[in-house]
N, C-alpha and C. Protein backbone atom coordinates (compact mmCIF):
# COMPACT_ATOMS: atom_id res chain seq x y z
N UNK A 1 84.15 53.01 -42.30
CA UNK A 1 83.16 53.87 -41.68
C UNK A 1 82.51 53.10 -40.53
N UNK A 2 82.70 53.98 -39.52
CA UNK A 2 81.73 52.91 -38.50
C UNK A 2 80.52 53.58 -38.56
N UNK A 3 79.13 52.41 -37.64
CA UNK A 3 77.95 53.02 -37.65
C UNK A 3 77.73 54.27 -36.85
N UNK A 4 78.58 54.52 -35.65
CA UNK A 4 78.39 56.09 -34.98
C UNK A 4 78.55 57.03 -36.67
N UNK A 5 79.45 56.91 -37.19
CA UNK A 5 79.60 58.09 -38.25
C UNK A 5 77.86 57.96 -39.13
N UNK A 6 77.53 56.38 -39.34
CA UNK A 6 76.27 56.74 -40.50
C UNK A 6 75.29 57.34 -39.20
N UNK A 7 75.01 56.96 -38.23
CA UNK A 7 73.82 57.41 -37.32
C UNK A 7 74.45 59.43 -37.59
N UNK A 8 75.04 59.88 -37.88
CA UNK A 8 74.91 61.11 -37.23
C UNK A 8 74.74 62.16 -38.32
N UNK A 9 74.43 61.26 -39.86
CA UNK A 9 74.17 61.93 -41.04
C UNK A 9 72.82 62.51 -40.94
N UNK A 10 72.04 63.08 -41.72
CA UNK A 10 71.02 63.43 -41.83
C UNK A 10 70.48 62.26 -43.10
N UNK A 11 69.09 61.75 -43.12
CA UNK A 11 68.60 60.87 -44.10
C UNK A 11 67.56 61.66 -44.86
N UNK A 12 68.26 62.13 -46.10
CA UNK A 12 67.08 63.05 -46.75
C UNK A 12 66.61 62.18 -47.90
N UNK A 13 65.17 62.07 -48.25
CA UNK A 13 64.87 61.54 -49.48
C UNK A 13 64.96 62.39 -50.87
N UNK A 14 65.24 61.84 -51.90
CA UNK A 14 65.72 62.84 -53.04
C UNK A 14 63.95 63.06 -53.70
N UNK A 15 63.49 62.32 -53.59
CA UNK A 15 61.82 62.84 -54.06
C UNK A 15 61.54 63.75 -54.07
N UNK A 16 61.27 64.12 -52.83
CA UNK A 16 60.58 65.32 -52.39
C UNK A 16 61.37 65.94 -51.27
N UNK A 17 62.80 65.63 -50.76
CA UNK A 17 63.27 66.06 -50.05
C UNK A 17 63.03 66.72 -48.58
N UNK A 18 61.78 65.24 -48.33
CA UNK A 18 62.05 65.30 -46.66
C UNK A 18 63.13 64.73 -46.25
N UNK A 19 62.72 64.78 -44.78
CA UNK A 19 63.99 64.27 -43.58
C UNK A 19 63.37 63.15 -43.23
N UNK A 20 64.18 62.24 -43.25
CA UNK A 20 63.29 60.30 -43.09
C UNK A 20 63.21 60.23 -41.95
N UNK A 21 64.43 60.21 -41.43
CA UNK A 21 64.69 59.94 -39.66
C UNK A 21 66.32 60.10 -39.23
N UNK A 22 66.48 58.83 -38.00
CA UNK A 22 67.51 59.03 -37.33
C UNK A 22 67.59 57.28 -37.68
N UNK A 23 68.98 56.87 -38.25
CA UNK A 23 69.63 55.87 -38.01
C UNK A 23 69.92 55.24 -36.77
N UNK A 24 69.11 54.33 -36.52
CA UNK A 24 69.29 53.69 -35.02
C UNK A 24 70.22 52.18 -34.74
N UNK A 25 70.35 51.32 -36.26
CA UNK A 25 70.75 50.45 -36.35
C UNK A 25 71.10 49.96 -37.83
N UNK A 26 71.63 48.57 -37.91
CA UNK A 26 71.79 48.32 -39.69
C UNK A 26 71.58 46.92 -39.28
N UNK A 27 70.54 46.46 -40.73
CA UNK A 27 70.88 44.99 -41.45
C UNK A 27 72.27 44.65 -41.98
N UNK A 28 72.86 43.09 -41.58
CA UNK A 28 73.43 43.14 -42.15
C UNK A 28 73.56 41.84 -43.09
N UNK A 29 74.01 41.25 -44.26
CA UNK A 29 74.03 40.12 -44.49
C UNK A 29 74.61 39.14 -44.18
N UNK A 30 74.31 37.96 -43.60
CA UNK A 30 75.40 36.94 -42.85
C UNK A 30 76.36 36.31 -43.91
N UNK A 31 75.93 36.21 -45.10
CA UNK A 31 76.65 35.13 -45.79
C UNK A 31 77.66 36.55 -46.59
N UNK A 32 77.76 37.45 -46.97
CA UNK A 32 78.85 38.59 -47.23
C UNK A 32 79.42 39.55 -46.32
N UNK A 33 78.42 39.92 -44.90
CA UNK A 33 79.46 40.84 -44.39
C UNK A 33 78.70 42.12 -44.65
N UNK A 34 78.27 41.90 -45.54
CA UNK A 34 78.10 44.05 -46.09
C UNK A 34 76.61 44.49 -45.44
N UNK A 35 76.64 45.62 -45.25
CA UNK A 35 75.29 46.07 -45.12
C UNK A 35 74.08 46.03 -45.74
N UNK A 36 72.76 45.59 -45.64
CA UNK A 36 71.84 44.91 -46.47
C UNK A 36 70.82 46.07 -46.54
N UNK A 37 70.48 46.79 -45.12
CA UNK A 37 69.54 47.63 -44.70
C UNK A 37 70.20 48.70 -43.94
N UNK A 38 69.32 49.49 -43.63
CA UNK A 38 69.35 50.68 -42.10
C UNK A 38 68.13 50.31 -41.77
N UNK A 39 68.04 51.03 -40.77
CA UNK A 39 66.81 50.63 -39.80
C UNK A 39 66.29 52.24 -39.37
N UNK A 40 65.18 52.50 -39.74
CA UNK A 40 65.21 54.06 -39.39
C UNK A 40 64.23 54.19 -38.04
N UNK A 41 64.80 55.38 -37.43
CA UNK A 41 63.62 55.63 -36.07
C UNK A 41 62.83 56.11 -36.49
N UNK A 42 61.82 55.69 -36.30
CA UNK A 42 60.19 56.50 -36.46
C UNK A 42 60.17 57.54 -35.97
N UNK A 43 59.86 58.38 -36.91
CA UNK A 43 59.24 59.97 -36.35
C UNK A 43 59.17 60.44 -35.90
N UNK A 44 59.52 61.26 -34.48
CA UNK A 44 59.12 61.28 -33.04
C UNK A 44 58.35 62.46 -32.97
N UNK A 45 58.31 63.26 -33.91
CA UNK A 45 57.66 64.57 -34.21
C UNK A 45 56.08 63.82 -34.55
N UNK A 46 55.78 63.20 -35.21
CA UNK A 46 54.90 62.76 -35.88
C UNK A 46 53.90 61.94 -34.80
N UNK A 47 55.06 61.09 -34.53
CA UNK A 47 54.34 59.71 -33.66
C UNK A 47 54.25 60.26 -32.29
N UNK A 48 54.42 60.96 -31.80
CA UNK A 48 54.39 61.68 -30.44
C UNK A 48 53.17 61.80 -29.78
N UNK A 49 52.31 61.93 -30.09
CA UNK A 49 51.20 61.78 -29.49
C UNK A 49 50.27 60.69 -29.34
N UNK A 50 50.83 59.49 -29.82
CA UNK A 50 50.32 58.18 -29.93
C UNK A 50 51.54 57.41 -29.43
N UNK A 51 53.04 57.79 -28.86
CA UNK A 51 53.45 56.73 -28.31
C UNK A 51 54.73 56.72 -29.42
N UNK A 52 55.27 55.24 -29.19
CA UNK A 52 56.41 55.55 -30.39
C UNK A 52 55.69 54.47 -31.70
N UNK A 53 56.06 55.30 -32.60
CA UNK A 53 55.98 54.17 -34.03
C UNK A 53 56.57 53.43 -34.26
N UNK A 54 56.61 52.62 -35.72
CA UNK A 54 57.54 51.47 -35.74
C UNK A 54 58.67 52.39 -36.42
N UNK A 55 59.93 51.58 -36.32
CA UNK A 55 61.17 51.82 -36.93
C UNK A 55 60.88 51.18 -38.48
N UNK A 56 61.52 52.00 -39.11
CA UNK A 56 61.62 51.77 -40.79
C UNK A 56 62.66 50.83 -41.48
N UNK A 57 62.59 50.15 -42.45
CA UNK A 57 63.88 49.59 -42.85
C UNK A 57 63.79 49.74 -44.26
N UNK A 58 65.19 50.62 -44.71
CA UNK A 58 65.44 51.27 -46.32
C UNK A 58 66.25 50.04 -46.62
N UNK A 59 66.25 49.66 -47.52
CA UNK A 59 66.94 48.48 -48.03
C UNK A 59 68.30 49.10 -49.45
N UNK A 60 69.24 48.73 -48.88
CA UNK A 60 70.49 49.73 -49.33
C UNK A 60 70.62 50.07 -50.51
N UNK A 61 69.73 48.85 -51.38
CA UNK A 61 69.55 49.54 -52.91
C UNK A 61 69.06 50.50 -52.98
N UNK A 62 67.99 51.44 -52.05
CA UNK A 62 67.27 52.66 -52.14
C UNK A 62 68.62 53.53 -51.68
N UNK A 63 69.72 53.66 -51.45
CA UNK A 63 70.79 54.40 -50.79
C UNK A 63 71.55 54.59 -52.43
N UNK A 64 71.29 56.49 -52.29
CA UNK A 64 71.80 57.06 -53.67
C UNK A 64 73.10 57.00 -53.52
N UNK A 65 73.84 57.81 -52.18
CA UNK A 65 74.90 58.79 -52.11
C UNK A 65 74.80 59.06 -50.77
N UNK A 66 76.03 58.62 -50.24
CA UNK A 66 76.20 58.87 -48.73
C UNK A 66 77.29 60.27 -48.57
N UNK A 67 76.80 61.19 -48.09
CA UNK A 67 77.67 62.29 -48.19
C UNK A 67 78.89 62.70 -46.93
N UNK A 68 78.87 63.50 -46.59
CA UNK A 68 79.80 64.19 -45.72
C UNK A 68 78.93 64.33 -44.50
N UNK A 69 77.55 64.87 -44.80
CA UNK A 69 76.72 65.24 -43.67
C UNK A 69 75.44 65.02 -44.14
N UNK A 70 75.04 64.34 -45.06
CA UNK A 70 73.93 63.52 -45.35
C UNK A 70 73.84 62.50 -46.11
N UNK A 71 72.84 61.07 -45.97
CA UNK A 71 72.40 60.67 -46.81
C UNK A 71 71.34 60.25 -47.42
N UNK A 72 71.26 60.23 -49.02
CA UNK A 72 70.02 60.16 -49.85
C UNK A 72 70.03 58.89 -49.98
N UNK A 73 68.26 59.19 -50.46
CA UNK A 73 68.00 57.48 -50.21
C UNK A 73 66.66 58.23 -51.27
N UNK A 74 66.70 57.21 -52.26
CA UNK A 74 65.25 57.21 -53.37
C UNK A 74 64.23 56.07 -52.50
N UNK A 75 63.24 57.27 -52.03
CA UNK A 75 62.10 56.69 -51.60
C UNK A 75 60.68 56.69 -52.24
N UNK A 76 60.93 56.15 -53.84
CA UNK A 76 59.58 56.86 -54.29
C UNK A 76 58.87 55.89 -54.59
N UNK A 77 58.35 54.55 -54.25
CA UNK A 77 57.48 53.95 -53.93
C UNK A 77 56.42 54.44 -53.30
């Protein structure tokens, strides 16, 4: 899978089933290779009137199920 395919999923949380954001980038780990994080874009709906927010980082253990055209992520902290 390359990252164009994860950026173009939708990131829904299974909680309460909002929409997190837009995949802009990934952590990755140096010493394995694999993906550690995503990096989410802040809000732009939200943060829009103050400028841009910070970008988010889900840490891949919160990543339920990567689908076809979305993925969940348990955000219930």
């Amino acid at each position: 899978m390359l990252l164009s395919d994860l950026q173009s999923k939708e990131i829904v949380n299974v909680v309460d089933g909002s929409n997190v954001g837009t995949i802009v980038d990934v952590r990755i780990d140096e010493t394995t290779g694999a993906i550690s994080a995503l990096i989410i874009e802040a809000n732009k709906k939200f943060f829009s009137f103050l400028g841009r927010g910070t970008d988010t980082e889900i840490s891949w253990k919160h990543i339920t199920k990567i689908g076809e055209d979305v993925i969940l992520v348990n955000l219930s902290f």
